[in-house]
C-alpha atoms as a PDB file:
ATOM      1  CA  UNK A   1      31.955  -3.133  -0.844  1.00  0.00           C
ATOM      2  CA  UNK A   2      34.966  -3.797  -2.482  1.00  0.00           C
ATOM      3  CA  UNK A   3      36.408  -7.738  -2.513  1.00  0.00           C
ATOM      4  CA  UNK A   4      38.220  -8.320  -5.557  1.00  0.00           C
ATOM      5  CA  UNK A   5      41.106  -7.179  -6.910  1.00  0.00           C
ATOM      6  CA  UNK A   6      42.649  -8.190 -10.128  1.00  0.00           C
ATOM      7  CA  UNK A   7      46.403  -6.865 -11.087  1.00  0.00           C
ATOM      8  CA  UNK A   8      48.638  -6.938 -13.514  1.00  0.00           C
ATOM      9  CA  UNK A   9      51.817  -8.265 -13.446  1.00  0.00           C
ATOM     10  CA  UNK A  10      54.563  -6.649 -15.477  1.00  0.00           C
ATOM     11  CA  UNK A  11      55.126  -3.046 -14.480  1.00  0.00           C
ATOM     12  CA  UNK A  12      52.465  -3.203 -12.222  1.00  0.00           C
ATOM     13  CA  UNK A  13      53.730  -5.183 -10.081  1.00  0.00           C
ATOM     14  CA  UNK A  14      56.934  -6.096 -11.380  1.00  0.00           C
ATOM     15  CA  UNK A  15      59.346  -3.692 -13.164  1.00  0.00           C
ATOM     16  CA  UNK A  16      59.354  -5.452 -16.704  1.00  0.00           C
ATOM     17  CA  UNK A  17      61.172  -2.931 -18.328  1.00  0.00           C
ATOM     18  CA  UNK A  18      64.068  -3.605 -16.793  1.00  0.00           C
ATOM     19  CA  UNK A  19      64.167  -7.054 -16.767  1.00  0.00           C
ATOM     20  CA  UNK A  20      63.411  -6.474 -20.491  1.00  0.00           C
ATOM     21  CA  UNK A  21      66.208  -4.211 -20.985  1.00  0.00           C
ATOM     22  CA  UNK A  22      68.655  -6.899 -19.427  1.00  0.00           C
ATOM     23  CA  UNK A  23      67.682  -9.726 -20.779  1.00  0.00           C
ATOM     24  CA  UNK A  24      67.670  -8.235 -24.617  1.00  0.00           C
ATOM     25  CA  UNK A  25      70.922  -6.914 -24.012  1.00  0.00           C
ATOM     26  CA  UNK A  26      72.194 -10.045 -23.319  1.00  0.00           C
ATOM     27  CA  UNK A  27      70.591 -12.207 -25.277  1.00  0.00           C
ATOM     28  CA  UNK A  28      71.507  -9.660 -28.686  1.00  0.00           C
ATOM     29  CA  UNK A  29      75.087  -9.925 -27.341  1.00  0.00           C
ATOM     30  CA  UNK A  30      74.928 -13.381 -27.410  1.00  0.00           C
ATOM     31  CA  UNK A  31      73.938 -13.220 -31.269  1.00  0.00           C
ATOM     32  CA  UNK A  32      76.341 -10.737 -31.963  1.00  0.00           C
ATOM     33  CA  UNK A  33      73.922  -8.040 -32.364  1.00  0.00           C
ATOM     34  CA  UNK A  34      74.518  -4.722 -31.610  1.00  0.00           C
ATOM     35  CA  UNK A  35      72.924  -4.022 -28.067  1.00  0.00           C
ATOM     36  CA  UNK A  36      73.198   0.106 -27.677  1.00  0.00           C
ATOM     37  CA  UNK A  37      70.573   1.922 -26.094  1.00  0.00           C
ATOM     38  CA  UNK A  38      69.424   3.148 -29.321  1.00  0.00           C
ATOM     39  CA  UNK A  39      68.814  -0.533 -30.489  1.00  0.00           C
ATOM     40  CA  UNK A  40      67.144  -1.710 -26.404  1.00  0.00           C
ATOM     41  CA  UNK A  41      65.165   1.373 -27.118  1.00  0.00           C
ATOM     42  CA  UNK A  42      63.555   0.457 -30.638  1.00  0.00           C
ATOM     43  CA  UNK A  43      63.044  -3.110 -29.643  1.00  0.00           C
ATOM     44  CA  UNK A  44      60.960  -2.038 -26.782  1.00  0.00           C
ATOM     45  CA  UNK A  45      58.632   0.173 -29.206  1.00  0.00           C
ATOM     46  CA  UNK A  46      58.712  -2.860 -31.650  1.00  0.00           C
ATOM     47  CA  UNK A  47      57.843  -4.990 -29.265  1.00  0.00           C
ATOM     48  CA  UNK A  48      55.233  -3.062 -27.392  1.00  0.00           C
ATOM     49  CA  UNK A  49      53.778  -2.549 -30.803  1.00  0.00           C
ATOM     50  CA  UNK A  50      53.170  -6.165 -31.765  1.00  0.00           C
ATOM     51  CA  UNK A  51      51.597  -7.131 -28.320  1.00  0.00           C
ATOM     52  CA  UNK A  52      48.891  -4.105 -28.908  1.00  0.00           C
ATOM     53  CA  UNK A  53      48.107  -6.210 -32.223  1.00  0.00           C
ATOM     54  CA  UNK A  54      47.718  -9.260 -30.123  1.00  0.00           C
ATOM     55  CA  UNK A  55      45.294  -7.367 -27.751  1.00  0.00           C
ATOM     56  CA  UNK A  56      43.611  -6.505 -31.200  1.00  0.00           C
ATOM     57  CA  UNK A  57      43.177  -9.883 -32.287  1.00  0.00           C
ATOM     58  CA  UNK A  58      45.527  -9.049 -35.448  1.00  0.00           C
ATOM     59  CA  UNK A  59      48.541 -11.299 -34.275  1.00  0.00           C
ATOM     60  CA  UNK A  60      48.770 -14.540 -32.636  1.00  0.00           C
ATOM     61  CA  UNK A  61      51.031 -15.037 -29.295  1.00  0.00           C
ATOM     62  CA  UNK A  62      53.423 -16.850 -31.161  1.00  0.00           C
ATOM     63  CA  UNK A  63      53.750 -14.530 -33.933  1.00  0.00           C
ATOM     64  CA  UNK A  64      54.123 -11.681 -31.919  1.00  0.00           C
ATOM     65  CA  UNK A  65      57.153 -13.237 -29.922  1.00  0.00           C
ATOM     66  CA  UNK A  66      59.177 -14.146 -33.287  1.00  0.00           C
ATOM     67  CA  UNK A  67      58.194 -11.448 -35.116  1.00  0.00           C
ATOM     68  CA  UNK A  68      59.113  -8.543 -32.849  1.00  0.00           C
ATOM     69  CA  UNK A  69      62.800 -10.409 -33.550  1.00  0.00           C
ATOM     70  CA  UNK A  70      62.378 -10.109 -37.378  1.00  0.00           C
ATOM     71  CA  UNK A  71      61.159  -6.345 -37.575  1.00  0.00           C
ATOM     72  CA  UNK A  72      64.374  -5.298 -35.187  1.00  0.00           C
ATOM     73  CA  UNK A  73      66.486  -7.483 -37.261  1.00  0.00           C
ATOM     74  CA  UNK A  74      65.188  -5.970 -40.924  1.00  0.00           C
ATOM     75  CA  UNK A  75      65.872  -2.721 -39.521  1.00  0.00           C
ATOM     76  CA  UNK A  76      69.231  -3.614 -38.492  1.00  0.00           C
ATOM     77  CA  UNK A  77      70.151  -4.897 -42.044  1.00  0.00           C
ATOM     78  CA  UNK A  78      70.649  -8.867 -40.338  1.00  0.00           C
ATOM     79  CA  UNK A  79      70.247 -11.636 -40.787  1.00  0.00           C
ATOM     80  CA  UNK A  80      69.249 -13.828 -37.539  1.00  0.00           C
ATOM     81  CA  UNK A  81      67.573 -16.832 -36.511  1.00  0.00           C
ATOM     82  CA  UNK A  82      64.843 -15.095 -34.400  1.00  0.00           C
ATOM     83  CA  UNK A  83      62.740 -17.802 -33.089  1.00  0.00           C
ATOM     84  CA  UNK A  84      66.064 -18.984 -31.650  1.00  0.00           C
ATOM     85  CA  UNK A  85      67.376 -15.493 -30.114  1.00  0.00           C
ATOM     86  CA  UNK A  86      63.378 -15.567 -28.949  1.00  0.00           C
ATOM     87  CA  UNK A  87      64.146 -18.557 -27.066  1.00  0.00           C
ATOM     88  CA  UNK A  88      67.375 -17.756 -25.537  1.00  0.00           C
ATOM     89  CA  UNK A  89      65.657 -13.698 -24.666  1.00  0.00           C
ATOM     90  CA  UNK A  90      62.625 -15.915 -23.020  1.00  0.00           C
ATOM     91  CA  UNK A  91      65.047 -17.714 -20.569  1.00  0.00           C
ATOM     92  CA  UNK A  92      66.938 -14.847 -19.368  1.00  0.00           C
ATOM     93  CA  UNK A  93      63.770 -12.781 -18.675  1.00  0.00           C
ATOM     94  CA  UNK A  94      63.182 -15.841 -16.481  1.00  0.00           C
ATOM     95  CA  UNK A  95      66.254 -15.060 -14.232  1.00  0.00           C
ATOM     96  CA  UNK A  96      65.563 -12.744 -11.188  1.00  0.00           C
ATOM     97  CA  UNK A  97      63.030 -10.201 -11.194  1.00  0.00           C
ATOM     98  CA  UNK A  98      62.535  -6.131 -10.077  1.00  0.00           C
ATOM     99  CA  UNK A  99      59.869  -4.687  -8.095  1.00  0.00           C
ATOM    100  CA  UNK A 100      57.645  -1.966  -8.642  1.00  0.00           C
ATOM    101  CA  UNK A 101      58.372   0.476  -5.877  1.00  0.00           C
ATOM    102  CA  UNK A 102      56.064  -0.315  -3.728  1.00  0.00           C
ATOM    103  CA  UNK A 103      54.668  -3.881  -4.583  1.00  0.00           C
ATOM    104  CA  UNK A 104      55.971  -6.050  -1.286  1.00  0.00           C
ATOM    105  CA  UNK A 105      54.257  -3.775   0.817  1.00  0.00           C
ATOM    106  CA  UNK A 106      51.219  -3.479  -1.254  1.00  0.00           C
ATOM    107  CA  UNK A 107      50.179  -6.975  -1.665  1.00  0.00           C
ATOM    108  CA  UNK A 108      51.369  -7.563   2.111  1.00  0.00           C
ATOM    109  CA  UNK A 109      48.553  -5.246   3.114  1.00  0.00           C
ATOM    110  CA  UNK A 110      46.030  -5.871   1.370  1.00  0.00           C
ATOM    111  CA  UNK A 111      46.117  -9.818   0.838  1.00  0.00           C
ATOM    112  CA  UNK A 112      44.631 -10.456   4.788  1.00  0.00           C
ATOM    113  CA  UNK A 113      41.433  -7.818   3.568  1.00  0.00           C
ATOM    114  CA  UNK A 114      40.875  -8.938  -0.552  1.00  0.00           C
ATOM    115  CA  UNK A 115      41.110 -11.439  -2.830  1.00  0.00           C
ATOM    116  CA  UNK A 116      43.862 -10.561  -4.516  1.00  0.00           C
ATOM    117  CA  UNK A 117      44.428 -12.248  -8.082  1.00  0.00           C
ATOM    118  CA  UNK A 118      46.807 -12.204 -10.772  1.00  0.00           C
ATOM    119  CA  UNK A 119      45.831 -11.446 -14.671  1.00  0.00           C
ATOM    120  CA  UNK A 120      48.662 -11.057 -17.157  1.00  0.00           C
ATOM    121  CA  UNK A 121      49.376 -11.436 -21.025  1.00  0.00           C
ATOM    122  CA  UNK A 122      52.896 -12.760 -20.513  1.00  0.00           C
ATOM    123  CA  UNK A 123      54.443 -15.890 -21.148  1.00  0.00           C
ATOM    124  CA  UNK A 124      53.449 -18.794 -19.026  1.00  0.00           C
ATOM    125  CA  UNK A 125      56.933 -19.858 -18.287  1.00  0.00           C
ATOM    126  CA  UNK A 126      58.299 -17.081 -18.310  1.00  0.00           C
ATOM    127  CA  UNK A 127      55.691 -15.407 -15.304  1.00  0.00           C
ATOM    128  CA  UNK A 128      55.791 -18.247 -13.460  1.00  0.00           C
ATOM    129  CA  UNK A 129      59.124 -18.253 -12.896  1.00  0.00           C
ATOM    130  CA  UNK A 130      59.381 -14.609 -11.906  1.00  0.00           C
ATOM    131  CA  UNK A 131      56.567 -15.093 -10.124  1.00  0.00           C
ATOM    132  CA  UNK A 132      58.151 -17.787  -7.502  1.00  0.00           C
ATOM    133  CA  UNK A 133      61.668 -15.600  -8.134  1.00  0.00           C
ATOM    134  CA  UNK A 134      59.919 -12.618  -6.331  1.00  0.00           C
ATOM    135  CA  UNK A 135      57.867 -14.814  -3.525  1.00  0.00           C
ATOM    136  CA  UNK A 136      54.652 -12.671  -4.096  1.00  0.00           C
ATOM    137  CA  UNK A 137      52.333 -16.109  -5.424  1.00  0.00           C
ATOM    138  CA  UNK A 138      51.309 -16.801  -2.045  1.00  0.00           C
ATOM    139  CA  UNK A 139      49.097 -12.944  -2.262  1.00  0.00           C
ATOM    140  CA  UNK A 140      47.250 -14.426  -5.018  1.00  0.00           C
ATOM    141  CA  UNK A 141      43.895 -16.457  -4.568  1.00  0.00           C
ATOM    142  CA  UNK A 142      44.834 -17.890  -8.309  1.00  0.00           C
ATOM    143  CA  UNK A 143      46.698 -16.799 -10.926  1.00  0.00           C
ATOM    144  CA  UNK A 144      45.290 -16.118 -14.300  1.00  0.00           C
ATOM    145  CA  UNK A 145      48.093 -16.391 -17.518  1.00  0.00           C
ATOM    146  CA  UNK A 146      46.487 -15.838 -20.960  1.00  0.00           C
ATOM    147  CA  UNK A 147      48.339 -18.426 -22.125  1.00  0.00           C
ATOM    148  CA  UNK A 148      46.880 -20.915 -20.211  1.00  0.00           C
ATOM    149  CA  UNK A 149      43.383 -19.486 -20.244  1.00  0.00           C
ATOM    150  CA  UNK A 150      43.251 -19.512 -23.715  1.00  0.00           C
ATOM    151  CA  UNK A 151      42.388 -16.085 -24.538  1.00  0.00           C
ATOM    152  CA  UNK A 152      44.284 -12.690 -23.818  1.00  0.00           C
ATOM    153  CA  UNK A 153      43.325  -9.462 -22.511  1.00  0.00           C
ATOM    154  CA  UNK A 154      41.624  -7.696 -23.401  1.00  0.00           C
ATOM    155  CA  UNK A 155      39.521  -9.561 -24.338  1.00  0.00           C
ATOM    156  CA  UNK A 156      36.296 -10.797 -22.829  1.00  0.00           C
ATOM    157  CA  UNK A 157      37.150 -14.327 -23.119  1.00  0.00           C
ATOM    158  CA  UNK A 158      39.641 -14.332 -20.813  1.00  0.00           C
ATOM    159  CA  UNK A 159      38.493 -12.175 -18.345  1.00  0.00           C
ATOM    160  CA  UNK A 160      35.058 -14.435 -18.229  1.00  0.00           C
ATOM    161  CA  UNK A 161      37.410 -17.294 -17.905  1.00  0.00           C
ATOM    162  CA  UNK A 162      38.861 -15.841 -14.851  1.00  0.00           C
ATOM    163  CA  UNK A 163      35.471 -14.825 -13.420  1.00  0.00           C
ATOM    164  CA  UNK A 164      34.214 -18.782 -13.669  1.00  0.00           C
ATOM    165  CA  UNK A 165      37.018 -19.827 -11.250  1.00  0.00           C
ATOM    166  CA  UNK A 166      36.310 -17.636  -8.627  1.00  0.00           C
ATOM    167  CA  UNK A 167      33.652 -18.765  -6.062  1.00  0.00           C
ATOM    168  CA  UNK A 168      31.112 -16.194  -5.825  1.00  0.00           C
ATOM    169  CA  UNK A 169      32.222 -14.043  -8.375  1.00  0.00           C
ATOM    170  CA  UNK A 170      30.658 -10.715  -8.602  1.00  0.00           C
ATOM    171  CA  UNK A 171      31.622  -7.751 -10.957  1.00  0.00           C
ATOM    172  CA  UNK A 172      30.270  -4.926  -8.652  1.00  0.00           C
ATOM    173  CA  UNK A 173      32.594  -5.677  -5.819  1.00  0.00           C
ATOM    174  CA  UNK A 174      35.782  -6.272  -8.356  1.00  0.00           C
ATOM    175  CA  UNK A 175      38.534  -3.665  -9.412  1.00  0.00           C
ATOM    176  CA  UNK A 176      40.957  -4.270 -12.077  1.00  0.00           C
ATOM    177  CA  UNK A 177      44.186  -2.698 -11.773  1.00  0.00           C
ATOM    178  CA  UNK A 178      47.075  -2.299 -14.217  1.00  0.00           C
ATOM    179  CA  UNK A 179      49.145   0.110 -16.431  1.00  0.00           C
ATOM    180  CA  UNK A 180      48.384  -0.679 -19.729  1.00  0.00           C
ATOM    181  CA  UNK A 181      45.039   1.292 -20.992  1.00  0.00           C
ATOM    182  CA  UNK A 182      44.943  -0.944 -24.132  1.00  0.00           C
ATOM    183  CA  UNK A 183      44.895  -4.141 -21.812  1.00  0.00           C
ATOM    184  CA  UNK A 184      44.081  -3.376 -18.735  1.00  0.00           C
ATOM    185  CA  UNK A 185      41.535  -0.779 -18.351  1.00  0.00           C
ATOM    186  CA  UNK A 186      39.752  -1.217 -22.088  1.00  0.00           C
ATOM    187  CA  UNK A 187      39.878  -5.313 -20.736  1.00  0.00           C
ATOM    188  CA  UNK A 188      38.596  -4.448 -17.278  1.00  0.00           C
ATOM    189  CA  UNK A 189      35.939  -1.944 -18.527  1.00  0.00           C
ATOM    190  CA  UNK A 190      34.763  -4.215 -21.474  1.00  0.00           C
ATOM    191  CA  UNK A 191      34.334  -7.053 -18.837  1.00  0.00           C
ATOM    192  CA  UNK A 192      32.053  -4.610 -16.393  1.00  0.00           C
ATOM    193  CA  UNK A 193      35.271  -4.567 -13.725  1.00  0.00           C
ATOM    194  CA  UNK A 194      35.638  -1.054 -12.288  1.00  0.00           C
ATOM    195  CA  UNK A 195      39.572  -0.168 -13.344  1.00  0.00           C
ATOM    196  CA  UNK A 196      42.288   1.630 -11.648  1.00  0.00           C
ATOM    197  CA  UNK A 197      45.350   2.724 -14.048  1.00  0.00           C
ATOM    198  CA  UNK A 198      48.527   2.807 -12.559  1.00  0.00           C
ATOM    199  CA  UNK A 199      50.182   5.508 -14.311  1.00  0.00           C
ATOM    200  CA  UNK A 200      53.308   6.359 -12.948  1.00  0.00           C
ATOM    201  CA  UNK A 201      55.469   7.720 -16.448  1.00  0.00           C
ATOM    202  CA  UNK A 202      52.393  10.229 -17.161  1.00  0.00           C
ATOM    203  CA  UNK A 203      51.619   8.722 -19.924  1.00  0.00           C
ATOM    204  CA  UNK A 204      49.234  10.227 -22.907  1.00  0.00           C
ATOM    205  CA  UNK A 205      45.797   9.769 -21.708  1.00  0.00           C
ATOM    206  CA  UNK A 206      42.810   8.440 -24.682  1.00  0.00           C
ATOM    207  CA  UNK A 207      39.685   9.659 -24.912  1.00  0.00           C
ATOM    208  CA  UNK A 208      38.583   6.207 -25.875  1.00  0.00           C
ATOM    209  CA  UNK A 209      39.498   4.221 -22.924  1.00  0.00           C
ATOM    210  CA  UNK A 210      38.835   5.939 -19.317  1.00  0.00           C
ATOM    211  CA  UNK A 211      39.254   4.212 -16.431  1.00  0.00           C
ATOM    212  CA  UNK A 212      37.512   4.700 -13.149  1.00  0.00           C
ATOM    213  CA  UNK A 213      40.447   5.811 -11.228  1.00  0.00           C
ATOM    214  CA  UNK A 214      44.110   6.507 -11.722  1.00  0.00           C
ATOM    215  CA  UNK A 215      47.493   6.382  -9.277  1.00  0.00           C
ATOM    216  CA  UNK A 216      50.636   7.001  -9.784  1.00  0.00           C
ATOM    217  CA  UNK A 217      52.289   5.420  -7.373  1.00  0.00           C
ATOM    218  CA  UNK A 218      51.159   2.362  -5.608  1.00  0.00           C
ATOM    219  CA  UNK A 219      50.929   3.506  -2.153  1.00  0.00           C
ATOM    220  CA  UNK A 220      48.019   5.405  -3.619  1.00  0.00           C
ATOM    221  CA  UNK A 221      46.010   2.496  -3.916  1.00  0.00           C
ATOM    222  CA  UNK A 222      44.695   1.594   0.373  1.00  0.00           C
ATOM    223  CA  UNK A 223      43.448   4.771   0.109  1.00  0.00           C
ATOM    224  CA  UNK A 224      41.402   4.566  -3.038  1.00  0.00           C
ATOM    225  CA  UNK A 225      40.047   0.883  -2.106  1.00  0.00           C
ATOM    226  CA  UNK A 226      39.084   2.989   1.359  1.00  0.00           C
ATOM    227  CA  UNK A 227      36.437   4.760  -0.555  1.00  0.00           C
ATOM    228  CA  UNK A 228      35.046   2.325  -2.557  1.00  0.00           C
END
């Protein structure tokens, strides 16, 4: 029987490409940086790119939040200080927030039946503050950041880390549910957690990383945890 459920936070939950989207624009306005949708578009492949080289253990968090910056920057032809456009990019991510359609309702239902806990790779401050922006902490039985765990997914550091604060922590009744396959699921399944991708874009599938389950929608999900 199913007890545990561990989800991720940015589009999982929480629609992170859009507060992405904003708070680049603004934030490369600020720095008189040209902020077209060409330019939000390459800095989210950039920047999606360095955080799989975290998840590889090839970059460290703070390279990977600085140097995302630099590579968008060199291909720009400027010259900008990027830990300081990091900074300002950081706070305005921390303004306001955007749900996954579905989320509220989601957590609503099945906090009373599960423990429901948070796992993400983000920035401490940053998902804390979106976190208390969009009311959902008080679904969570605790809230597991990478940055204050001291390892990221997917590796098995962290999730271990997570498993030693839960009271009676068992990986047969836990499901780990997110979007990313390189975090998430590979994470999940490398941990022994059953996984459930949320895959709502359609995305490319891998033949290297298969999760247990897949949705693409969240109001999928009560019905899946029905059978398991």
């Amino acid at each position: 029987m199913l007890k545990t459920i561990f989800f991720d936070l940015d589009d999982t939950l929480l629609d992170f490409t859009r507060a992405e989207a904003e708070a680049i624009r603004r934030a490369l306005t600020e720095a008189d940086v040209p902020a077209g949708a060409e330019v939000l578009r390459r800095y989210h492949e950039i920047n999606a790119a360095q955080w799989e080289l975290l998840e590889e253990g090839k970059l460290t968090r703070d390279q990977v939040l600085v140097r995302r910056f630099e590579l968008l920057f060199g291909e720009l032809g400027l010259s900008r200080p990027a830990g300081r456009i990091c900074l300002q990019y950081e706070e305005y991510l921390k303004q306001g927030h955007w749900f996954v359609p579905g989320a509220q309702a989601l957590l609503a239902e099945l906090s009373p039946r599960y423990g429901l806990y948070l796992a993400s790779n983000g920035s401490a401050a940053v998902q804390h503050s979106r976190l208390d922006s969009a009311g959902i902490r008080p679904y969570f039985r605790d809230i597991f950041i990478s940055e204050e765990m001291g390892a990221d997914k997917p590796g098995l550091a962290f999730f271990e880390a997570c498993f030693a604060r839960i009271p009676g922590f068992s990986r047969e009744t836990a499901l780990m549910v997110g979007d990313s396959l390189t975090s998430d699921i590979r994470g999940g399944r490398n941990a022994g957690l059953r996984t459930c991708w949320f895959d709502p874009l359609g995305k490319p599938r891998r033949a290297d990383i298969v999760p247990d389950y897949r949705i693409t929608a969240l109001d999928q999900l009560p019905a899946l945890l029905r059978t398991l």
